[in-house]
PDB file of N, CA and C in Angstrom:
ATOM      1  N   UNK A   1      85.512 169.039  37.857  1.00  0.00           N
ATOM      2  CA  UNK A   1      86.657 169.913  38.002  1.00  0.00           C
ATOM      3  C   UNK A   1      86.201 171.348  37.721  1.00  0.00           C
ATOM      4  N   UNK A   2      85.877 172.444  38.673  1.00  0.00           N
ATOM      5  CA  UNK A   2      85.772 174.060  38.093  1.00  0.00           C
ATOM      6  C   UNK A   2      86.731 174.233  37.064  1.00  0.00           C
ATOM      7  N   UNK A   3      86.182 175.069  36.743  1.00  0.00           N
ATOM      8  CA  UNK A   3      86.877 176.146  35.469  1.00  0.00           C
ATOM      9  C   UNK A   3      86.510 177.429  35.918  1.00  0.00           C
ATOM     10  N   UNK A   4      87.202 177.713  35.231  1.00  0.00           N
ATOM     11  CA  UNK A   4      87.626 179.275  35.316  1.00  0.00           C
ATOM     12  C   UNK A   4      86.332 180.066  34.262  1.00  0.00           C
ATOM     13  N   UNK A   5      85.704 181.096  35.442  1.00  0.00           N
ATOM     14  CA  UNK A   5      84.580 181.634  34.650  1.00  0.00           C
ATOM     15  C   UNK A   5      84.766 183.461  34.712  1.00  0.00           C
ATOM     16  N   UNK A   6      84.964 184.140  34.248  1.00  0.00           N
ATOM     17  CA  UNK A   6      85.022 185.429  34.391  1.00  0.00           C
ATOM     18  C   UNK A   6      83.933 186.141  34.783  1.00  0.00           C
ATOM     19  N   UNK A   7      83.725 187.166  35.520  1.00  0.00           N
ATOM     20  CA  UNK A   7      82.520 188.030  35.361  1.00  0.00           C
ATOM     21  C   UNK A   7      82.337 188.402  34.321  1.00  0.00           C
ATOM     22  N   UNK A   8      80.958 188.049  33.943  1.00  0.00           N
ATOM     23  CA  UNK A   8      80.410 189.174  32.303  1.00  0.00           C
ATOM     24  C   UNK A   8      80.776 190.470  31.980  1.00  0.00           C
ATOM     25  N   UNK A   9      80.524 190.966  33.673  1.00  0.00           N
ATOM     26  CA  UNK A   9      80.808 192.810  33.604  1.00  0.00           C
ATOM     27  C   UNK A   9      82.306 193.126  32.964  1.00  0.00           C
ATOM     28  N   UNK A  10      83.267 192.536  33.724  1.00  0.00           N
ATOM     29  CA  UNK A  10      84.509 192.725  33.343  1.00  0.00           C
ATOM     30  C   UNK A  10      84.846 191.972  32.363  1.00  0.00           C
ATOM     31  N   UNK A  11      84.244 191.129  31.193  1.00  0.00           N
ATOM     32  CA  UNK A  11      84.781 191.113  30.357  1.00  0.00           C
ATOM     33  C   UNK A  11      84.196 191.722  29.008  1.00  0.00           C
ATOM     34  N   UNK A  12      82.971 191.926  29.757  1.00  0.00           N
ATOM     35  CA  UNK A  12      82.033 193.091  28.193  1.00  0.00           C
ATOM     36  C   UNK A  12      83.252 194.540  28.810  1.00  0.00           C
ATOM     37  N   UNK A  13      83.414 195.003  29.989  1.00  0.00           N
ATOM     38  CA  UNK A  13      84.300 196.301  30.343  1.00  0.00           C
ATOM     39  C   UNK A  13      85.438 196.196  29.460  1.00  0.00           C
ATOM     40  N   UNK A  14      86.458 194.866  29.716  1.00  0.00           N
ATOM     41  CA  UNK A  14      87.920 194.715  28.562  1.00  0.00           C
ATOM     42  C   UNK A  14      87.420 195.085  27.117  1.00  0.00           C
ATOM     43  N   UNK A  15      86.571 194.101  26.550  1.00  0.00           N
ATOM     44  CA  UNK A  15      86.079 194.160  24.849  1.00  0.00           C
ATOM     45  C   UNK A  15      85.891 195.206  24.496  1.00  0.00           C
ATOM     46  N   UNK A  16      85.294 196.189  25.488  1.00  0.00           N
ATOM     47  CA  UNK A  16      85.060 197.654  24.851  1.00  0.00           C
ATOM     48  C   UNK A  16      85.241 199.368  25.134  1.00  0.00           C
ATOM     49  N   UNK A  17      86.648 198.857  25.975  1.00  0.00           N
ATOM     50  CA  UNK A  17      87.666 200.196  26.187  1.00  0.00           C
ATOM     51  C   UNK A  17      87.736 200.729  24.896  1.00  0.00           C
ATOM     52  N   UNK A  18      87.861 201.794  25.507  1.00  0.00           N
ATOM     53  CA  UNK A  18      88.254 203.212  24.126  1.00  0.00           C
ATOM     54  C   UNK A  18      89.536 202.819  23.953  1.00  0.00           C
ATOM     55  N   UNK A  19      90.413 202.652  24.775  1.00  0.00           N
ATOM     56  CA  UNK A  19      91.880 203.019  25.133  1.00  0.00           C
ATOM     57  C   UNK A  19      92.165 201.903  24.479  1.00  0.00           C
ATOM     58  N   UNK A  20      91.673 201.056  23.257  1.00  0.00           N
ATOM     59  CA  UNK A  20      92.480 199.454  23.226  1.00  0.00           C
ATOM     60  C   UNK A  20      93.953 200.033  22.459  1.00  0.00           C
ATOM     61  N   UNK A  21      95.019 198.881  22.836  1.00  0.00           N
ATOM     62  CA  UNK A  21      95.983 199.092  22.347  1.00  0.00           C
ATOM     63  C   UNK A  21      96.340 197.959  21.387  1.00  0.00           C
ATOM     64  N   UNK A  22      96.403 198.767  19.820  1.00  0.00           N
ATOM     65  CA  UNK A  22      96.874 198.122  18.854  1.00  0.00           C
ATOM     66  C   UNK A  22      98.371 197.237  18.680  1.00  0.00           C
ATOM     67  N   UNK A  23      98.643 196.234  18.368  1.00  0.00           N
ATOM     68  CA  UNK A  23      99.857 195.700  17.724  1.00  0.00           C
ATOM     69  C   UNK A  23     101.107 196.161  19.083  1.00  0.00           C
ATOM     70  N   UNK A  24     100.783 195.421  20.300  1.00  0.00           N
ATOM     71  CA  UNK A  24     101.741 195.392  20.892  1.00  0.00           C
ATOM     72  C   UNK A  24     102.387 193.963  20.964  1.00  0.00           C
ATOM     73  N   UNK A  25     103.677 193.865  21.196  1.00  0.00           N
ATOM     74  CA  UNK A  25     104.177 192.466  20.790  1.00  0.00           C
ATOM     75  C   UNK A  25     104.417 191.716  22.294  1.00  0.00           C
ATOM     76  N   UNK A  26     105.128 190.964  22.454  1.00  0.00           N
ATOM     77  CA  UNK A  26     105.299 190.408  23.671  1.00  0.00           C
ATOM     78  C   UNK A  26     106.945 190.980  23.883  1.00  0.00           C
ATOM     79  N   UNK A  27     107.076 191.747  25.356  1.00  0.00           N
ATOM     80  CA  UNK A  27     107.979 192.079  25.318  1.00  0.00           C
ATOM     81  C   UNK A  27     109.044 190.656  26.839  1.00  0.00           C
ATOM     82  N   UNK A  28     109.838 190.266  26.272  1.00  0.00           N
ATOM     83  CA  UNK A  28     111.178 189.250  26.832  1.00  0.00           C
ATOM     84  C   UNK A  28     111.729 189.554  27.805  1.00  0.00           C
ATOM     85  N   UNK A  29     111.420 190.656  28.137  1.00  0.00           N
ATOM     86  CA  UNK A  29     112.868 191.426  29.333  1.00  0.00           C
ATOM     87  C   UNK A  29     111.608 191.850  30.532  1.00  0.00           C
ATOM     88  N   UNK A  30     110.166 192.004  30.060  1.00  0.00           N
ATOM     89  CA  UNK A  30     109.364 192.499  31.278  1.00  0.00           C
ATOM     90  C   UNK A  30     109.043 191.647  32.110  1.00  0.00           C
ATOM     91  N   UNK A  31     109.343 190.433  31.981  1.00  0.00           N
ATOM     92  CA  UNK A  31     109.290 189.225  32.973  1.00  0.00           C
ATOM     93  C   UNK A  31     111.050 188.066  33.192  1.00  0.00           C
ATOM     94  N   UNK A  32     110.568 187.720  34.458  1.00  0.00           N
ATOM     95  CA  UNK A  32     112.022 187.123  34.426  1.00  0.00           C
ATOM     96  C   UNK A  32     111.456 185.605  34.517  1.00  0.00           C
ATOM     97  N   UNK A  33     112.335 185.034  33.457  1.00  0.00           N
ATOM     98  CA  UNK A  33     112.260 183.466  33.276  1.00  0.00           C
ATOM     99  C   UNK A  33     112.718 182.730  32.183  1.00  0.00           C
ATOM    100  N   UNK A  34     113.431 181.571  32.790  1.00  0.00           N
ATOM    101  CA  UNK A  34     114.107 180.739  31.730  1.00  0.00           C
ATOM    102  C   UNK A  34     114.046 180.712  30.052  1.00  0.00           C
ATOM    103  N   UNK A  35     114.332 181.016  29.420  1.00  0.00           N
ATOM    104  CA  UNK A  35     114.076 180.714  27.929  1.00  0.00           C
ATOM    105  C   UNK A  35     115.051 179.677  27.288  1.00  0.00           C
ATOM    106  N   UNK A  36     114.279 179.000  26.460  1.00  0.00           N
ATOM    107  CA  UNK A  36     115.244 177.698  25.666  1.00  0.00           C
ATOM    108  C   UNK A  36     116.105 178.724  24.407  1.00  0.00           C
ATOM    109  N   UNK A  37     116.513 177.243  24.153  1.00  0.00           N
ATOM    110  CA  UNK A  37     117.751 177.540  23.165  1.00  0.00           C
ATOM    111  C   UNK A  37     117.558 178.853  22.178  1.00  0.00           C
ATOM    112  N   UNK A  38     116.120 178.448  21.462  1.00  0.00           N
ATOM    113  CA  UNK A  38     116.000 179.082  20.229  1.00  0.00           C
ATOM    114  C   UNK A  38     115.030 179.979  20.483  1.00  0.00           C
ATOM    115  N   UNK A  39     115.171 180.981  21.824  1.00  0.00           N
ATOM    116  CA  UNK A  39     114.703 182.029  21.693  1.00  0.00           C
ATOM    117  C   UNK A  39     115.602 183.416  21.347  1.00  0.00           C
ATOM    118  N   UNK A  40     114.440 184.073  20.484  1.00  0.00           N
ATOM    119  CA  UNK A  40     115.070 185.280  19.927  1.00  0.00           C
ATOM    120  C   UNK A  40     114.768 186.621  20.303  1.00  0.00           C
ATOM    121  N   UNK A  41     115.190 187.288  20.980  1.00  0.00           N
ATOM    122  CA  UNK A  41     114.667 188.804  20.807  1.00  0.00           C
ATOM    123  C   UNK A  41     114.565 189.949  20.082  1.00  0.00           C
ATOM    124  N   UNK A  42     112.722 189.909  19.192  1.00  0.00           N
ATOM    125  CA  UNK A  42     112.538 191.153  18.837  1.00  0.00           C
ATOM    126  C   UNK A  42     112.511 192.145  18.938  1.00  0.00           C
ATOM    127  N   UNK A  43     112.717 192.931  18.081  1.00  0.00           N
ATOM    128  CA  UNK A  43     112.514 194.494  18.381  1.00  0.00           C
ATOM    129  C   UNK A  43     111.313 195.091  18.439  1.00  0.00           C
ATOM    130  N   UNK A  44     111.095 195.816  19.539  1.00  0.00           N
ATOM    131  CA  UNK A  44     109.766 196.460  19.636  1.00  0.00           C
ATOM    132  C   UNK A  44     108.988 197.493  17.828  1.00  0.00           C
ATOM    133  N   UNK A  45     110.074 197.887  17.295  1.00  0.00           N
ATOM    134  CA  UNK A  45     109.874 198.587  16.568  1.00  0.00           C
ATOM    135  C   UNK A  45     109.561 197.588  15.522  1.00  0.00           C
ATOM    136  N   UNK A  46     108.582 198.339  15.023  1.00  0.00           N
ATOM    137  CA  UNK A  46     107.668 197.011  13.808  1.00  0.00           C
ATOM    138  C   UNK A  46     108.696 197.141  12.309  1.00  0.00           C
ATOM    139  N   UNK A  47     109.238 198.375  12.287  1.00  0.00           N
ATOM    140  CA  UNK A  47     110.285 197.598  10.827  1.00  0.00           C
ATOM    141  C   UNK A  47     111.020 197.434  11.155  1.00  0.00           C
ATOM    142  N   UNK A  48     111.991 196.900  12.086  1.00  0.00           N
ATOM    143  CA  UNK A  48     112.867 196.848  12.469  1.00  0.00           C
ATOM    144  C   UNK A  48     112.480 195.172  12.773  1.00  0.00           C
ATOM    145  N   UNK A  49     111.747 194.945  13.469  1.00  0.00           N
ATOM    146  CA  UNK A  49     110.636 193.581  13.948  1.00  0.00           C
ATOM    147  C   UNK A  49     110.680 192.877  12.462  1.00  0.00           C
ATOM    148  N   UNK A  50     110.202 193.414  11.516  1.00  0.00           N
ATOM    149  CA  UNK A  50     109.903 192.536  10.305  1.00  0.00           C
ATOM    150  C   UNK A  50     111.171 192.640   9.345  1.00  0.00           C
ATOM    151  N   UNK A  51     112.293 193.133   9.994  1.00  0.00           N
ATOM    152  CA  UNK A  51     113.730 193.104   9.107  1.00  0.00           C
ATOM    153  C   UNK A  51     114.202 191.793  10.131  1.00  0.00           C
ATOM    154  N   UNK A  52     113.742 191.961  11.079  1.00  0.00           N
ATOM    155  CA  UNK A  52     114.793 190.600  11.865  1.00  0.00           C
ATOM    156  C   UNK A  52     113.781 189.274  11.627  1.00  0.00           C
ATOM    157  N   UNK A  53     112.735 189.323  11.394  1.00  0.00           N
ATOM    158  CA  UNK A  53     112.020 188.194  11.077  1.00  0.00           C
ATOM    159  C   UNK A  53     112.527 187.946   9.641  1.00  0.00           C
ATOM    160  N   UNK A  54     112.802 188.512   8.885  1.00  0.00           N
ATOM    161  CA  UNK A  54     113.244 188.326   7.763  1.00  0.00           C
ATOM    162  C   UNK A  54     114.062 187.332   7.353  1.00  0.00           C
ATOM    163  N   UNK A  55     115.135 188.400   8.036  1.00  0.00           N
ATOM    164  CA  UNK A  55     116.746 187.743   8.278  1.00  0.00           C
ATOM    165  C   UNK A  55     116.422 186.497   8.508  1.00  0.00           C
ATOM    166  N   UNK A  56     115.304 186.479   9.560  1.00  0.00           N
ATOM    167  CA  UNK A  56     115.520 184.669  10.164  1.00  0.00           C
ATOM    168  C   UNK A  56     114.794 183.648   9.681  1.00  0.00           C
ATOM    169  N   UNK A  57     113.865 183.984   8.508  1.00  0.00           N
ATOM    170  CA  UNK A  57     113.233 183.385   7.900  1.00  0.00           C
ATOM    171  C   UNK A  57     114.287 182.920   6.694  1.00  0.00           C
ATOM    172  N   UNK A  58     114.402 183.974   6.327  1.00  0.00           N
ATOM    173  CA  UNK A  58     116.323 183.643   5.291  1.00  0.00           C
ATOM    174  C   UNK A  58     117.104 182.499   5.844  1.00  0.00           C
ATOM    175  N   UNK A  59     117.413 182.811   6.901  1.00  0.00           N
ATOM    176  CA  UNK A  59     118.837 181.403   7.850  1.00  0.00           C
ATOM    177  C   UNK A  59     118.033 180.172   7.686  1.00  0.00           C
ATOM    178  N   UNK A  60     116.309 180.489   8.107  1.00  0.00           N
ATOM    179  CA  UNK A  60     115.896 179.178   8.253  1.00  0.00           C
ATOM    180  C   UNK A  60     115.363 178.501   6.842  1.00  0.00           C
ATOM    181  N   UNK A  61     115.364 179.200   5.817  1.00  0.00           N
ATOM    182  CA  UNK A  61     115.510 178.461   4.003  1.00  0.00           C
ATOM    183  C   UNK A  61     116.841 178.157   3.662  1.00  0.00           C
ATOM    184  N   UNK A  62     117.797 178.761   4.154  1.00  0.00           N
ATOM    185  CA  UNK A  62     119.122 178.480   4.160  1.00  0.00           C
ATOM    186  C   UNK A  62     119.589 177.328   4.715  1.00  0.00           C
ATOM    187  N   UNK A  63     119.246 177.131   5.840  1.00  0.00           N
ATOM    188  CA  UNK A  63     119.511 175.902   6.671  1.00  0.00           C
ATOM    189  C   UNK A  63     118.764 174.619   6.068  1.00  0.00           C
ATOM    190  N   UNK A  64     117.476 174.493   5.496  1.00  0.00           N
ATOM    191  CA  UNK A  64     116.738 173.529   5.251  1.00  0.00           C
ATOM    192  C   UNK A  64     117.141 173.144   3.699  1.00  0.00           C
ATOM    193  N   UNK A  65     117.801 174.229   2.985  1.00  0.00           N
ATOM    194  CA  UNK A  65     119.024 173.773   1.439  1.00  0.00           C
ATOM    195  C   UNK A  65     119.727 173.047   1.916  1.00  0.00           C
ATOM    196  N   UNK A  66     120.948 173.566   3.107  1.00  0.00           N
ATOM    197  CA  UNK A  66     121.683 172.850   3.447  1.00  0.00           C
ATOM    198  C   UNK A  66     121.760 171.429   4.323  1.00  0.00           C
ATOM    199  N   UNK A  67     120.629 171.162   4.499  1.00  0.00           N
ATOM    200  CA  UNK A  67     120.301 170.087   5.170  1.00  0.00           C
ATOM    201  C   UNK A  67     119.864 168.871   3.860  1.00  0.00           C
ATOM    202  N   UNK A  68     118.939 169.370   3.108  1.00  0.00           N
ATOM    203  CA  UNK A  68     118.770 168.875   2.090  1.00  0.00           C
ATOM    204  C   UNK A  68     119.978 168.253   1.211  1.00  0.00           C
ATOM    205  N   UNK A  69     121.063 169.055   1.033  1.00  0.00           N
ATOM    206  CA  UNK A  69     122.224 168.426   0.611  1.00  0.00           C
ATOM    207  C   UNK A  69     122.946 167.842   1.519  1.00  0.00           C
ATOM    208  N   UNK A  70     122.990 167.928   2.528  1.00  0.00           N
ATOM    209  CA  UNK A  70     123.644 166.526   3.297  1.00  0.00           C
ATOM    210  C   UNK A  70     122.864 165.705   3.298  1.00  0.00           C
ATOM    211  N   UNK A  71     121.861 165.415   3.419  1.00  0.00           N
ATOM    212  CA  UNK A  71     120.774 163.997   3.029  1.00  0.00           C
ATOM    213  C   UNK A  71     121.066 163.811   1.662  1.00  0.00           C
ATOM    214  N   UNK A  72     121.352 164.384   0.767  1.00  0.00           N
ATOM    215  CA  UNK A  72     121.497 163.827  -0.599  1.00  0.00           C
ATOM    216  C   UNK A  72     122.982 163.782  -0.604  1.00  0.00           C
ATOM    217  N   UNK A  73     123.859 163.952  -0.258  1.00  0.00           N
ATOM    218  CA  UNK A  73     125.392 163.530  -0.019  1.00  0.00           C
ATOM    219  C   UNK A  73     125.439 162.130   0.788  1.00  0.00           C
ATOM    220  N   UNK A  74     124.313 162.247   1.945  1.00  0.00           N
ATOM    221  CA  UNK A  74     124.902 160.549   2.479  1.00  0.00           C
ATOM    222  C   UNK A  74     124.075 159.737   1.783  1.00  0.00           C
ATOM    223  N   UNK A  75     122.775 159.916   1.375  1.00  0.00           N
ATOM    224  CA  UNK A  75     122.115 159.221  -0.086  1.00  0.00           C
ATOM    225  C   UNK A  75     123.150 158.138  -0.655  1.00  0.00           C
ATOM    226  N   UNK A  76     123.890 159.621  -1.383  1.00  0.00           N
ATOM    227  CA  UNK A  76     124.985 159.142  -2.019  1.00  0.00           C
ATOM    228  C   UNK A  76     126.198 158.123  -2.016  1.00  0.00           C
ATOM    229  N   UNK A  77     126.554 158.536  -0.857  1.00  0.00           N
ATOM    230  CA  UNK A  77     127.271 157.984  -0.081  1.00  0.00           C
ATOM    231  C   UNK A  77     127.073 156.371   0.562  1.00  0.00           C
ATOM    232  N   UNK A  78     125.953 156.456   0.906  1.00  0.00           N
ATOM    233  CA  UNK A  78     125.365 154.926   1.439  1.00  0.00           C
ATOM    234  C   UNK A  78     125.066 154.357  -0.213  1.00  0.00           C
ATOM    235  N   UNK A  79     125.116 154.817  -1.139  1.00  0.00           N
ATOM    236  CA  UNK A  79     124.505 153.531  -2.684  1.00  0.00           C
ATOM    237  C   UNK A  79     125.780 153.398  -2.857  1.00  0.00           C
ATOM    238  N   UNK A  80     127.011 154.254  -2.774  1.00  0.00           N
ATOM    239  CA  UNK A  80     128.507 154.063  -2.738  1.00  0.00           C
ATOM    240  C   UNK A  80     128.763 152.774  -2.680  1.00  0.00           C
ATOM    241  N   UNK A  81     129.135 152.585  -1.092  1.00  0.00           N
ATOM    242  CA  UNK A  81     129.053 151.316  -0.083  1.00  0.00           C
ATOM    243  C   UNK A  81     128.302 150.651  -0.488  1.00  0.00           C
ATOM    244  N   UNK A  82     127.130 150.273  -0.340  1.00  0.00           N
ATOM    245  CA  UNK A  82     126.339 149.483  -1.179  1.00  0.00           C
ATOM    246  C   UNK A  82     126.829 148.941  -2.324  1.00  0.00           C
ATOM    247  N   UNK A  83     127.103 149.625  -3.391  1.00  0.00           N
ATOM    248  CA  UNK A  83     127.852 149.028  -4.195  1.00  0.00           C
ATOM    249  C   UNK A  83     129.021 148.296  -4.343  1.00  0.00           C
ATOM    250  N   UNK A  84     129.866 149.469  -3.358  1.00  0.00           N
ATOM    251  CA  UNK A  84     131.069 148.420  -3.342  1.00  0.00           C
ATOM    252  C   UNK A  84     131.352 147.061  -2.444  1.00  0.00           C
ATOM    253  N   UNK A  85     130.048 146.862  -1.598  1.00  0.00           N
ATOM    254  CA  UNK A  85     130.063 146.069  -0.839  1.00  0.00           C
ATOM    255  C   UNK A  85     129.328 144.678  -1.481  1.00  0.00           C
ATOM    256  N   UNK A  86     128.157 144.997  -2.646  1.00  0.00           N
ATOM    257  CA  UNK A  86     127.687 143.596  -3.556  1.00  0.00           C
ATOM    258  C   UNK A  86     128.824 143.414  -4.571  1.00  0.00           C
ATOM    259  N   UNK A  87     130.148 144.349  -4.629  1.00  0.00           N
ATOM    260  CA  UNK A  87     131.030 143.915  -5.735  1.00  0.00           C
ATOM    261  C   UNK A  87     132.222 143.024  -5.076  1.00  0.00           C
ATOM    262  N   UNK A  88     132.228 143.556  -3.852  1.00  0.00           N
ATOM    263  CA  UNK A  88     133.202 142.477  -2.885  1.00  0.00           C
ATOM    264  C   UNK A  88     132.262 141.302  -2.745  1.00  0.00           C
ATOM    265  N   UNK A  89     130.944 140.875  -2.449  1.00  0.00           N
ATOM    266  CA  UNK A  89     130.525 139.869  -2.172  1.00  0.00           C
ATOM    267  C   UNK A  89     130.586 139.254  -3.504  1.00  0.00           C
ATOM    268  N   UNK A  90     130.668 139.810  -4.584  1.00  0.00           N
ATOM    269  CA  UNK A  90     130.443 139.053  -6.192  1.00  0.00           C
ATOM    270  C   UNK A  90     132.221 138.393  -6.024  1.00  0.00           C
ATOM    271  N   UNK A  91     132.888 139.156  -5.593  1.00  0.00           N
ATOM    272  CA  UNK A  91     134.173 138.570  -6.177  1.00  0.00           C
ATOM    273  C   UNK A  91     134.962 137.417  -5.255  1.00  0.00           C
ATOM    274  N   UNK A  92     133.960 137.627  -3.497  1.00  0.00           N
ATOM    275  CA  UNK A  92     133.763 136.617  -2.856  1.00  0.00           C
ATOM    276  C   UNK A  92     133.663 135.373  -3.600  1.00  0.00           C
ATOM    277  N   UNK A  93     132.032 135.776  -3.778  1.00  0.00           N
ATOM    278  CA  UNK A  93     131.232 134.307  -4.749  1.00  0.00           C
ATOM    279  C   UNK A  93     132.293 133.768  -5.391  1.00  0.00           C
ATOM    280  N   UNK A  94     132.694 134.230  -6.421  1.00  0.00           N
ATOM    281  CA  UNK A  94     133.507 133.619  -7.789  1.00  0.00           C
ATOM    282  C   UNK A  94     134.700 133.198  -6.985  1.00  0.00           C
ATOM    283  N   UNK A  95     135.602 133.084  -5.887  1.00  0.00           N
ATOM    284  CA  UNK A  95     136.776 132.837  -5.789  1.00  0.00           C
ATOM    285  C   UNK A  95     135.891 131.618  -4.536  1.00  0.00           C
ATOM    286  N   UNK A  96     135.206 131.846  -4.176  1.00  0.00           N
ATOM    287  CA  UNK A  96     134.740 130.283  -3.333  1.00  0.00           C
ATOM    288  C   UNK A  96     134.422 129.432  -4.497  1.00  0.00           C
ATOM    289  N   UNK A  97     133.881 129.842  -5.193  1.00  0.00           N
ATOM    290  CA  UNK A  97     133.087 128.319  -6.350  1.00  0.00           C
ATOM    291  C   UNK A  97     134.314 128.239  -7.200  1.00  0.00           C
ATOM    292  N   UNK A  98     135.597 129.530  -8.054  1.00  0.00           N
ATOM    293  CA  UNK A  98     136.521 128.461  -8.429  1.00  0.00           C
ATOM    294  C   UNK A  98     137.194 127.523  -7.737  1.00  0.00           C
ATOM    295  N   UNK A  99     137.424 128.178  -6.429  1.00  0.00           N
ATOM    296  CA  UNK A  99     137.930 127.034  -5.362  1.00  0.00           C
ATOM    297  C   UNK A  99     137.213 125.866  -5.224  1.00  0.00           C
ATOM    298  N   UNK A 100     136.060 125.758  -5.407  1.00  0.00           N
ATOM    299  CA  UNK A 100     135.188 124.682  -4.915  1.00  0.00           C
ATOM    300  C   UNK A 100     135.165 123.970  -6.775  1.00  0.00           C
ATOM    301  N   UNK A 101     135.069 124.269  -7.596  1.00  0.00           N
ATOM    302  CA  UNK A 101     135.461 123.633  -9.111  1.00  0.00           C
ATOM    303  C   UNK A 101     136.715 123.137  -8.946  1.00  0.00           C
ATOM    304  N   UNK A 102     137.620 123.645  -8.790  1.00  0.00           N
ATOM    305  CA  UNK A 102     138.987 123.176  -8.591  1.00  0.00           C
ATOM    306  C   UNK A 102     139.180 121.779  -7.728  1.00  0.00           C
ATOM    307  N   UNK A 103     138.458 121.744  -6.494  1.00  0.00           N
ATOM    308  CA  UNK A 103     138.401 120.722  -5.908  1.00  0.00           C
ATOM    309  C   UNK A 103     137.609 119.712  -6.408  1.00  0.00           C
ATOM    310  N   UNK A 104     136.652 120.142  -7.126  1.00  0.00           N
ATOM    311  CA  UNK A 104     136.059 118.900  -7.822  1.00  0.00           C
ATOM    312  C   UNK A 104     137.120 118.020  -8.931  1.00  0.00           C
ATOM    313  N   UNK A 105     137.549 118.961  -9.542  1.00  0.00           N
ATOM    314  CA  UNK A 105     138.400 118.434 -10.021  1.00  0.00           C
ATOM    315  C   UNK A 105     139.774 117.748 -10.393  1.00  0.00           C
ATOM    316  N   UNK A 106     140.394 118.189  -8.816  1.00  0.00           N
ATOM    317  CA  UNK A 106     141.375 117.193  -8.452  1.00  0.00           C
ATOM    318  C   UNK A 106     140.717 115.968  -7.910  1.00  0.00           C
ATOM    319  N   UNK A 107     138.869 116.185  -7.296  1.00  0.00           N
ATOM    320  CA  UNK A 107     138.791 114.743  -6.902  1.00  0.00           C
ATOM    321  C   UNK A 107     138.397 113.762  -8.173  1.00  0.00           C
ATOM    322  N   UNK A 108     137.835 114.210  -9.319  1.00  0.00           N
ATOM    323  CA  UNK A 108     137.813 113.859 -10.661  1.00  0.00           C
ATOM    324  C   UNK A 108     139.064 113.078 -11.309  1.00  0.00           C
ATOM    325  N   UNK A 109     140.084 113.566 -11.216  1.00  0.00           N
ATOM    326  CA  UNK A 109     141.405 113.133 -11.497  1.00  0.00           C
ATOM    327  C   UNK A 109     141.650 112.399 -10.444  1.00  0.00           C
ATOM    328  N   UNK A 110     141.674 112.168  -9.375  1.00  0.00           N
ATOM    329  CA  UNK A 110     142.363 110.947  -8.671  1.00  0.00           C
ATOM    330  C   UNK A 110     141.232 109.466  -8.524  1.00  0.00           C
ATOM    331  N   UNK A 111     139.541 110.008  -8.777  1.00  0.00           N
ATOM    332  CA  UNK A 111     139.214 108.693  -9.634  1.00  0.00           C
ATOM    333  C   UNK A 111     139.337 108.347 -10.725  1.00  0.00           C
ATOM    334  N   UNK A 112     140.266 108.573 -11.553  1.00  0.00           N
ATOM    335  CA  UNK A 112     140.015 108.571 -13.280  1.00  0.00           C
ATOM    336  C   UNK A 112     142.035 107.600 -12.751  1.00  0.00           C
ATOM    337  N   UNK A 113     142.544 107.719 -11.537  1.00  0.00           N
ATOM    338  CA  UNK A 113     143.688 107.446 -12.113  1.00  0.00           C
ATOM    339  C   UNK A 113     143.501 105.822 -10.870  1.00  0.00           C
ATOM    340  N   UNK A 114     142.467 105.662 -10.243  1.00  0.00           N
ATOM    341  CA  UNK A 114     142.126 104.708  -9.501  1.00  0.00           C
ATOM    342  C   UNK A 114     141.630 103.356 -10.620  1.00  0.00           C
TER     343      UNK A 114
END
């Protein structure tokens, strides 16, 4: 399968322009094409750039607290149920076996009167 090989000339020429340009970002609007959900647009301006990265680094520790406590709310929630569901099966148990004692013991009494 080729690959992609550059000329040497033109890429020792790129590496060592005078003219390089420092800390440019990717700009969103100079091309046209689809973007997903969770794209954001920065600001060209670098404090302005690192106030909105901020912000969104904030929402996204914010969001991962609050996520954290709904996993520990349905935690909660599911040992709930759980519980109350081995205390219904306990009180199951005990009302089948007095029922089932009980019957032993009316059949106890009608051989004792045979």
């Amino acid at each position: 399968m080729p690959t992609f090989m550059p000329d040497p000339d033109k890429v020792w020429e790129i590496n060592n322009r005078e003219d390089k340009v420092e800390h440019v970002h990717y700009n969103p609007n100079s091309e046209i094409r689809s973007r997903g959900v969770g794209h954001y647009t920065f600001s060209e301006d670098n404090e302005k750039r690192a106030e909105q990265m901020a912000d969104l680094n904030k929402a996204r520790d914010e969001t991962e607290v609050q996520r954290e406590a709904a996993k520990k709310a349905a935690e909660l929630r599911r040992a709930k149920i759980e519980e109350r569901r081995k205390e219904i099966a306990g009180k199951k148990r005990k009302r089948e076996a007095d029922k089932f004692l009980s019957g032993l013991g009316l059949e106890m009494g009608e051989r004792l009167l045979k």
